[in-house]
Protein backbone atom coordinates (compact mmCIF):
# COMPACT_ATOMS: atom_id res chain seq x y z
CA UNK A 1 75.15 -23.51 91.32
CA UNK A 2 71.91 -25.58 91.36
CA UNK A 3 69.67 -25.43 88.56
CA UNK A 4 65.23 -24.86 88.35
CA UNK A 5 64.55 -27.63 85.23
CA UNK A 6 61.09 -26.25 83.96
CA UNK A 7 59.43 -28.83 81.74
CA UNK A 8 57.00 -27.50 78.82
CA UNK A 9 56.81 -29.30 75.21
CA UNK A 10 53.80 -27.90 74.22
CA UNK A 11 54.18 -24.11 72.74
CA UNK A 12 50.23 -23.06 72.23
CA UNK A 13 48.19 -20.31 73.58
CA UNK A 14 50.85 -18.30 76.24
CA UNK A 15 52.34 -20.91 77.63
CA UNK A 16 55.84 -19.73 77.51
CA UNK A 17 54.83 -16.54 78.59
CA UNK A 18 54.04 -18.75 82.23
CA UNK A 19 57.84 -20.55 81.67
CA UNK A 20 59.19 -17.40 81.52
CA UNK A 21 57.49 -15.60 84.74
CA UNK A 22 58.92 -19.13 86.82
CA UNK A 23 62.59 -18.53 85.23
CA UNK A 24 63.08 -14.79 86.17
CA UNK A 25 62.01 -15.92 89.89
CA UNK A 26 63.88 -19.15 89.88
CA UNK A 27 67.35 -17.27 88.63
CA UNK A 28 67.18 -15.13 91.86
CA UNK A 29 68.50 -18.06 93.24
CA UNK A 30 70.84 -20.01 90.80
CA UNK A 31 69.77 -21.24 87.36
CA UNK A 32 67.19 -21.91 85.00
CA UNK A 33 66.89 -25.01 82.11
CA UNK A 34 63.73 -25.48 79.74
CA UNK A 35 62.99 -29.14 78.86
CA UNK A 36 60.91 -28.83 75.59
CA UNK A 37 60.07 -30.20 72.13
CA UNK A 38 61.49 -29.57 68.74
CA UNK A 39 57.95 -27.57 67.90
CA UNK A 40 58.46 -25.63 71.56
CA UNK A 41 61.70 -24.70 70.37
CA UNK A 42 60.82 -23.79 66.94
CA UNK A 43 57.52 -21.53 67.84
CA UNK A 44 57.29 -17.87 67.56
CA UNK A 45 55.70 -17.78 71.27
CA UNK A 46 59.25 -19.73 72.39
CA UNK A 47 61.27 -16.15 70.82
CA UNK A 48 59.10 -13.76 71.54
CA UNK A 49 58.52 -14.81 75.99
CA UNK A 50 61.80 -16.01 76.63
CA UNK A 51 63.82 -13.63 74.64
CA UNK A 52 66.29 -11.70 77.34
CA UNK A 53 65.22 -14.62 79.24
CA UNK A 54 68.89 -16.12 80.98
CA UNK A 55 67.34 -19.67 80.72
CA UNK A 56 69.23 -22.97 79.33
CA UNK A 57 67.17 -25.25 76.44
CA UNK A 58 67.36 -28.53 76.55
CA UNK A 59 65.05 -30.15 73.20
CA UNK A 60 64.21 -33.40 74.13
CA UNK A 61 61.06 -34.10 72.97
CA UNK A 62 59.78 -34.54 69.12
CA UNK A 63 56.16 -34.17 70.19
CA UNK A 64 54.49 -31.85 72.30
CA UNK A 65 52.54 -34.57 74.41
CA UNK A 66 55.72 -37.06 75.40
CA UNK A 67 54.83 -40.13 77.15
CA UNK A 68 54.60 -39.95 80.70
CA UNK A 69 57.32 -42.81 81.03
CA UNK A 70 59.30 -40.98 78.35
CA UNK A 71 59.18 -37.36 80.07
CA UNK A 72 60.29 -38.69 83.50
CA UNK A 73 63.50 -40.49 81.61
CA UNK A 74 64.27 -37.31 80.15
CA UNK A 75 63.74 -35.34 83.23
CA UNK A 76 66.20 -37.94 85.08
CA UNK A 77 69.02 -37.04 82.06
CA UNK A 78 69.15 -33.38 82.86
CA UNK A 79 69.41 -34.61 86.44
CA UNK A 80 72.12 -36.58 86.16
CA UNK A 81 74.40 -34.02 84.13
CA UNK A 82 73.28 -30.87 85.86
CA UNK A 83 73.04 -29.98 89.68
CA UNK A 84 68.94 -29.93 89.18
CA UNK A 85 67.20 -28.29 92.95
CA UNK A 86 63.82 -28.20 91.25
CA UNK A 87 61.34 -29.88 88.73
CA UNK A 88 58.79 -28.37 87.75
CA UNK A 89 56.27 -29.76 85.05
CA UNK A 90 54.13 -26.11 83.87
CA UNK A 91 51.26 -28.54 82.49
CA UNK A 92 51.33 -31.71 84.46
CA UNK A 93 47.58 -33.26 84.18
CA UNK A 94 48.36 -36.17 82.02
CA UNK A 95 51.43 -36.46 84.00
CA UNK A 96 49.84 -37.08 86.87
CA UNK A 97 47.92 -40.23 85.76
CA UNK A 98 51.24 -42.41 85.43
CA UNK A 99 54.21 -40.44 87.27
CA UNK A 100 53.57 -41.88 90.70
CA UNK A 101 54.82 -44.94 89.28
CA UNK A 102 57.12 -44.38 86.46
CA UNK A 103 59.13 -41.69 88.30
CA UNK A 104 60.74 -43.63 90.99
CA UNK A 105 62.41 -46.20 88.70
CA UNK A 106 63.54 -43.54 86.51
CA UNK A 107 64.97 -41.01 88.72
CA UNK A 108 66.61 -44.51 90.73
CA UNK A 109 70.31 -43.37 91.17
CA UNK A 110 70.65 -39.78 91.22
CA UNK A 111 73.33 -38.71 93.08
CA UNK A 112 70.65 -35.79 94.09
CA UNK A 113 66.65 -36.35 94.05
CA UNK A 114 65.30 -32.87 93.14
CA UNK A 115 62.43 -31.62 94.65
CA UNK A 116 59.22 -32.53 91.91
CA UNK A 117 56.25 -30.12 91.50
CA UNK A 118 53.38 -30.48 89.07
CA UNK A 119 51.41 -27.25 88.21
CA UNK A 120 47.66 -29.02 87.47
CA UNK A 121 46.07 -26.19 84.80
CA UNK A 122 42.93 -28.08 84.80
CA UNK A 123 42.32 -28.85 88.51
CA UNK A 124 39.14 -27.21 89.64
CA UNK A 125 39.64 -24.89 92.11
CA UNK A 126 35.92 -23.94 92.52
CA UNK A 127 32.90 -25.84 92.20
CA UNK A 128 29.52 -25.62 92.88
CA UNK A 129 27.60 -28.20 94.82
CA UNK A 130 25.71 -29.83 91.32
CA UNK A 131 28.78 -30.13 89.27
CA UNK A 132 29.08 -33.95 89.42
CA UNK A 133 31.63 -33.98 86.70
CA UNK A 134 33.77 -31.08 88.09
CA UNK A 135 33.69 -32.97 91.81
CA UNK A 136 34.37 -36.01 90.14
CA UNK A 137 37.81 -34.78 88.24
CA UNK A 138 38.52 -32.87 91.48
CA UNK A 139 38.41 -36.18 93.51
CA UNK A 140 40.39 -38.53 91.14
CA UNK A 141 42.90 -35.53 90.65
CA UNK A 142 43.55 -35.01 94.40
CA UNK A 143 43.70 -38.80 95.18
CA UNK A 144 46.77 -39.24 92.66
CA UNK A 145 47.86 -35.97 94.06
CA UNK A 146 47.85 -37.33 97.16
CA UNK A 147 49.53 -41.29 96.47
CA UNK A 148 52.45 -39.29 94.70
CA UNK A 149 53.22 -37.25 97.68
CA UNK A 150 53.13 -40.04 99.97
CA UNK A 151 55.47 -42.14 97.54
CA UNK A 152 57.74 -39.43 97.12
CA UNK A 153 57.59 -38.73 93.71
CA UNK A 154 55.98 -35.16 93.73
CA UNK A 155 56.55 -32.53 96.43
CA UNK A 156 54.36 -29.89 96.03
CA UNK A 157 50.99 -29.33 93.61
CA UNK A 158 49.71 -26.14 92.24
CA UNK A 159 47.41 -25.25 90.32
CA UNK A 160 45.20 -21.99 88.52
CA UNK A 161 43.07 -19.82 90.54
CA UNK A 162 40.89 -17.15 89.95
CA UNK A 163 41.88 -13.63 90.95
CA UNK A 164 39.44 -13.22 93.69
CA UNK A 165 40.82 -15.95 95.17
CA UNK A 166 43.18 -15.74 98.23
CA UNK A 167 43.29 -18.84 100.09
CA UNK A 168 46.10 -21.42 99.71
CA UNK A 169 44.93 -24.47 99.00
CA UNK A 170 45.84 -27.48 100.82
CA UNK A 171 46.51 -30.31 98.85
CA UNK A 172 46.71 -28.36 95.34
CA UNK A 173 48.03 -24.53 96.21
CA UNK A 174 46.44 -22.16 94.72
CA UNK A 175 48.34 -19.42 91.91
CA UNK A 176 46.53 -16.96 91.21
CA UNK A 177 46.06 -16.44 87.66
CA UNK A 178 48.69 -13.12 86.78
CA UNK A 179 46.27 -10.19 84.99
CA UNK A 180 48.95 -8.53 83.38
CA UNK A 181 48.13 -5.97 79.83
CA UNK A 182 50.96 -3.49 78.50
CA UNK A 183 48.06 -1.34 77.30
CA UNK A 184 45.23 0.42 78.48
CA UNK A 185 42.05 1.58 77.08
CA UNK A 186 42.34 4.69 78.03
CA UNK A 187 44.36 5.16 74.79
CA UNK A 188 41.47 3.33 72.59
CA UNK A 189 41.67 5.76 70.42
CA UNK A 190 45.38 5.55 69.84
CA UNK A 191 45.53 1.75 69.54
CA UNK A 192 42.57 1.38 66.89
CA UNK A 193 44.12 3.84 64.76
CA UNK A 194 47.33 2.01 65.01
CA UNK A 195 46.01 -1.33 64.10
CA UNK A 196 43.78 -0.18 61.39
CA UNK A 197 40.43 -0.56 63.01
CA UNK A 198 37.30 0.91 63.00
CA UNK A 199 36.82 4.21 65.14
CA UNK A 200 33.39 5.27 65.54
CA UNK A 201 32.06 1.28 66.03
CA UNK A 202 32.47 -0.83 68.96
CA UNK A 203 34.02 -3.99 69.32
CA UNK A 204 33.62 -7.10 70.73
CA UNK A 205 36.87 -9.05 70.75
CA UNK A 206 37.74 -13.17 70.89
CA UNK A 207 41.61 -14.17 71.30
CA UNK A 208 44.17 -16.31 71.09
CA UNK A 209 43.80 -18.90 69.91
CA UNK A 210 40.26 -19.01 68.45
CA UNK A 211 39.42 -22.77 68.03
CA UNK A 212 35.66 -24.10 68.42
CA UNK A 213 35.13 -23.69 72.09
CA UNK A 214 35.44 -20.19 71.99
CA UNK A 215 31.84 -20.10 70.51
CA UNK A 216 32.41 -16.99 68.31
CA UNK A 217 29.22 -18.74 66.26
CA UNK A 218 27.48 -17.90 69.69
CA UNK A 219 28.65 -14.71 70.22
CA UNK A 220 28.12 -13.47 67.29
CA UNK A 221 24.42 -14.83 67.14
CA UNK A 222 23.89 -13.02 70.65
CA UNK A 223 25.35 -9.53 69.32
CA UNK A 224 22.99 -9.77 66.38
CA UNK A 225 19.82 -11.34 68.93
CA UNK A 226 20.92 -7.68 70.77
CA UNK A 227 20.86 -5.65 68.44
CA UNK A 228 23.83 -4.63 68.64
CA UNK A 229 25.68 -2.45 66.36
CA UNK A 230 29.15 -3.41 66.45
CA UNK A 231 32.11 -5.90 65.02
CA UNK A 232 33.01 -9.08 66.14
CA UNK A 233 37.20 -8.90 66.29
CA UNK A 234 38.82 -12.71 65.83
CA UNK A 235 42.48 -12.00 66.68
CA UNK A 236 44.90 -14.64 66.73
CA UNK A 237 45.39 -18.42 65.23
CA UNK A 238 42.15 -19.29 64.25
CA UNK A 239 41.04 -23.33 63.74
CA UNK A 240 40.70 -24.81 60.76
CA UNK A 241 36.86 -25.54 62.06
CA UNK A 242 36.25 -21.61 62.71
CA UNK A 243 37.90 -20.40 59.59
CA UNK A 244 35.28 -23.19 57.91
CA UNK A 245 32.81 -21.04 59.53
CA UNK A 246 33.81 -17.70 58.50
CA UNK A 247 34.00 -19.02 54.85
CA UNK A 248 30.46 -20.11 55.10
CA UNK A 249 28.95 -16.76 56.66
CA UNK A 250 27.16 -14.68 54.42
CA UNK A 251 28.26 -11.64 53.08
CA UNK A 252 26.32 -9.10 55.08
CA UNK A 253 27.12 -11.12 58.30
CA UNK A 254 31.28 -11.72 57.44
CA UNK A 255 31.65 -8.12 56.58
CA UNK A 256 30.74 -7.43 60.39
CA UNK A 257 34.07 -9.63 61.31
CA UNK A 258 37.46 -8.62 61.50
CA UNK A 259 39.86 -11.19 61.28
CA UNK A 260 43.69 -11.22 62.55
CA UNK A 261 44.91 -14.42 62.21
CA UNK A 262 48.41 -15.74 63.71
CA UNK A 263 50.15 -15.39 65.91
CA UNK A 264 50.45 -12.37 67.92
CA UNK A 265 53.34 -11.17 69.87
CA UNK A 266 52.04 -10.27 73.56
CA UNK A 267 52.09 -6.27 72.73
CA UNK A 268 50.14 -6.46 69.70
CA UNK A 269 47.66 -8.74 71.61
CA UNK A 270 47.63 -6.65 75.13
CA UNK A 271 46.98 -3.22 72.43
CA UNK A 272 44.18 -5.29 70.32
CA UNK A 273 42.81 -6.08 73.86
CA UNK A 274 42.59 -2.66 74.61
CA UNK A 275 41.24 -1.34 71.70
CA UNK A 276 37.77 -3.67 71.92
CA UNK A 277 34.88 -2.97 74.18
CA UNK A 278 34.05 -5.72 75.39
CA UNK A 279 36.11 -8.81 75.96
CA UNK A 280 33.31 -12.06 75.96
CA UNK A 281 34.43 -15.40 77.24
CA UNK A 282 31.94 -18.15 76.49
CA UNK A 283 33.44 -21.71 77.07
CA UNK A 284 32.94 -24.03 79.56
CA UNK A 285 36.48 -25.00 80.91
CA UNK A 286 36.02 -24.21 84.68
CA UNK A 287 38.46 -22.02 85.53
CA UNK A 288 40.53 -18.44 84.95
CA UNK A 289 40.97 -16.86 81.44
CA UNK A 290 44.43 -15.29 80.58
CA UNK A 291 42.51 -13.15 78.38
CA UNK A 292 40.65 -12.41 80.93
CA UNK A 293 43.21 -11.35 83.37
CA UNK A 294 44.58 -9.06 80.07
CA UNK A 295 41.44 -7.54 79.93
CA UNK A 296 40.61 -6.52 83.65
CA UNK A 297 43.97 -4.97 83.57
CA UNK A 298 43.15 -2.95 80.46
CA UNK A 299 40.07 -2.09 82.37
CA UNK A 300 38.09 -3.15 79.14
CA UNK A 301 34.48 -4.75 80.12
CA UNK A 302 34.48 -8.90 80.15
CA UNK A 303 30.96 -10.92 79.90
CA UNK A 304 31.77 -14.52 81.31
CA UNK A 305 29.71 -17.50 80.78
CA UNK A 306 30.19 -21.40 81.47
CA UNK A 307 32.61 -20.88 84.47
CA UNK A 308 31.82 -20.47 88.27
CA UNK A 309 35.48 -19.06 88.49
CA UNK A 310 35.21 -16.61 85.96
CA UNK A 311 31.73 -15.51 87.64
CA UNK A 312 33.19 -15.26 91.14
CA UNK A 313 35.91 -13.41 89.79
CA UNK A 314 34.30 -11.13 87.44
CA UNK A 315 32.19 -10.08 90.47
CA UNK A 316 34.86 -9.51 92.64
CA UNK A 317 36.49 -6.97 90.51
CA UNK A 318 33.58 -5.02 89.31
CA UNK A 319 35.46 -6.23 85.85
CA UNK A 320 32.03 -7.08 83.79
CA UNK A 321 28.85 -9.28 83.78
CA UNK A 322 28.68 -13.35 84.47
CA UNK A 323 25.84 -14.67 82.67
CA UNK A 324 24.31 -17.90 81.48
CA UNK A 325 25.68 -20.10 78.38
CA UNK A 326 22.63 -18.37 75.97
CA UNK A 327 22.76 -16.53 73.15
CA UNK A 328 19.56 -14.60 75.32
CA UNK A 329 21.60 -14.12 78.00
CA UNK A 330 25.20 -13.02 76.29
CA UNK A 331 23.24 -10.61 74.22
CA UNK A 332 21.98 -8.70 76.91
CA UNK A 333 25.47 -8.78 79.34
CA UNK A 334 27.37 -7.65 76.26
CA UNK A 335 24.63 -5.14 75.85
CA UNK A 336 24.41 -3.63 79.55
CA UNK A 337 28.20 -3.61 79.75
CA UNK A 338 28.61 -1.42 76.50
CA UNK A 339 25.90 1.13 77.98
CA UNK A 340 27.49 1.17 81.56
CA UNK A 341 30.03 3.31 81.56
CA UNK A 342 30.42 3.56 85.33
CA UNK A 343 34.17 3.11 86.61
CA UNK A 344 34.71 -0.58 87.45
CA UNK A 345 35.28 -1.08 91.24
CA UNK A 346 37.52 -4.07 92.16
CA UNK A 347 37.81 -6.00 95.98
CA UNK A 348 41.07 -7.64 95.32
CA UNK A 349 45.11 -6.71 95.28
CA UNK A 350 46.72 -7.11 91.51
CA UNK A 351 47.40 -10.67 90.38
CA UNK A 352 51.20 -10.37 89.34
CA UNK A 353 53.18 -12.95 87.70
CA UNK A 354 55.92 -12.59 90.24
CA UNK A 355 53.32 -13.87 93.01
CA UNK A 356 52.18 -16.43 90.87
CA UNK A 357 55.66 -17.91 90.07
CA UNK A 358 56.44 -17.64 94.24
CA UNK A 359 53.98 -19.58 94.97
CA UNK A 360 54.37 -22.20 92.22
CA UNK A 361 58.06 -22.55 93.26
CA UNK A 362 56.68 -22.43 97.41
CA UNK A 363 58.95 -19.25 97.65
């Protein structure tokens, strides 16, 4: 029976949440190997996605960003003591900088050349006309796309999309982002008493993990700007940089922040989702939020800024307010969308991970 070989060192944010979605689809039709690191393997998010999960581990790498030269060797080992179909590299941007010329001597000999695909998670999808740098990285990312299909060394691209967004893509397909959430906020109520937080306040909720260019400096700032009367929620691994922050914040201001650091399994982040009322994203990485997509789902409000993706999507789904980079601006979104509490009205089908592994795969 042939084999899917999904390669992922790197264990952060939900990334083995994405290996698992490709392994259920890729077992409908024979079986599944991860190629990771000795941190994948050894990361809560690595139990906690793929448990139940009938997928093979291979632990290959001691660092979760192998060399390019390195990561196509150890590719071509699996290959040549498994039946391998498929390759498929989940994060494959640095990847694609070198593989169009390190692959071919390293896969040289294999009594079976597996089809290659590279899922890009930072290839923008969407850009508007004035983004020179976003047009630039699209350009040199599609011209290497394009010189390792026509040597042979990667069959098919993919790469994020926003929800709202149904075409296919030509030379990079596009997978739309899944917007899954195992709870809803319709039990609010339920899930705050559960998780020990405030009842009668509302909440404005930043997670994952919570590093620097999440801007909860920002969003706090803008809540306060608003006047609004409500906690900031900081759930999941927080930086070193923001817990610096929080340590320097003075009383009156750090009392007005709850803090749940670590990791968090994906129930207890989907219910801590739930239980906020408004879900802000302001960062400037141009393209779909997996919070985001956890959020809509949960029907909880989302206020969007740095991201023409985000803002196309958000206003395709009815799911929130895009707005501009500002504490100004962020202030008054987060403040409109906690008075509005008109049903949300959405223009496009469910993003399920099942579609989004298909069309990774070309299935």
């Amino acid at each position: 029976m042939s084999a899917t070989l999904i390669v992922e060192p790197e264990p952060s944010g939900h990334r083995f949440q994405a290996v698992a979605n490709v392994a259920r689809v890729a077992l409908r039709e024979g079986e599944a190997i991860l190629l990771t690191s000795e941190q994948g393997a050894a990361d809560d998010a690595f139990h906690v996605f793929l448990d139940g999960v009938d997928i093979d581990v291979v632990v290959a790498f001691d660092g979760v960003h192998p060399d390019t030269r390195d990561l196509a060797e150890r590719v071509a080992a699996v290959c040549r003591e498994r039946d391998v179909a498929t390759v498929i590299v989940m994060d494959a941007d640095q990847s694609l900088k070198k593989w169009w010329y390190v692959a071919r001597p390293a896969f040289k000999g294999l009594a079976r050349k597996p089809r290659v695909i590279f899922m890009l998670t930072r290839y923008p999808a969407k850009l508007g006309l004035k983004d020179s740098f976003g047009w630039k990285l699209r350009i040199s990312k599609g011209a290497l796309a394009v010189l390792s299909r026509a040597n042979g060394t990667v069959h098919r691209f993919a790469g994020f999309a926003g929800r709202d967004d149904m075409s296919v893509g030509w030379i990079v397909k596009r997978a739309r982002d899944p917007a899954i959430c195992l709870a809803h906020s319709r039990d609010r109520a339920q899930l705050r008493a559960k998780h020990g937080l405030d009842a009668d306040l509302a909440l404005v909720g930043i997670f994952g993990v919570v590093g620097e260019r999440k801007n909860a400096p920002i969003i706090l700032a803008a809540m306060q700007h608003a006047g609004i009367d409500a906690k900031l929620v900081l759930a999941g691994k927080v930086a070193p940089e923001v817990q610096e922050w929080l340590d320097g914040l003075a009383a009156a201001d750090r009392e007005r922040i709850i803090v749940r650091h670590g990791f968090l399994p994906d129930d207890v982040l989907d219910e801590m989702v739930a239980a906020v009322d408004v879900v802000p994203l302001a960062l400037t990485n141009n393209g779909p939020s997996g919070i985001m997509g956890k959020a809509l789902a949960a029907e909880v409000p989302v206020v969007t800024a740095g991201s023409e993706v985000r803002a196309r999507e958000i206003r395709a789904t009815g799911g929130g307010l895009a707005c501009e980079l500002t504490v100004e601006a962020l202030g008054r979104a987060m403040r409109e969308v906690l008075e509005d509490t008109s049903p949300r009205v959405s223009s496009v089908p469910p993003a399920t991970a099942e579609a989004f592994a298909e069309t990774l795969l070309g299935l």
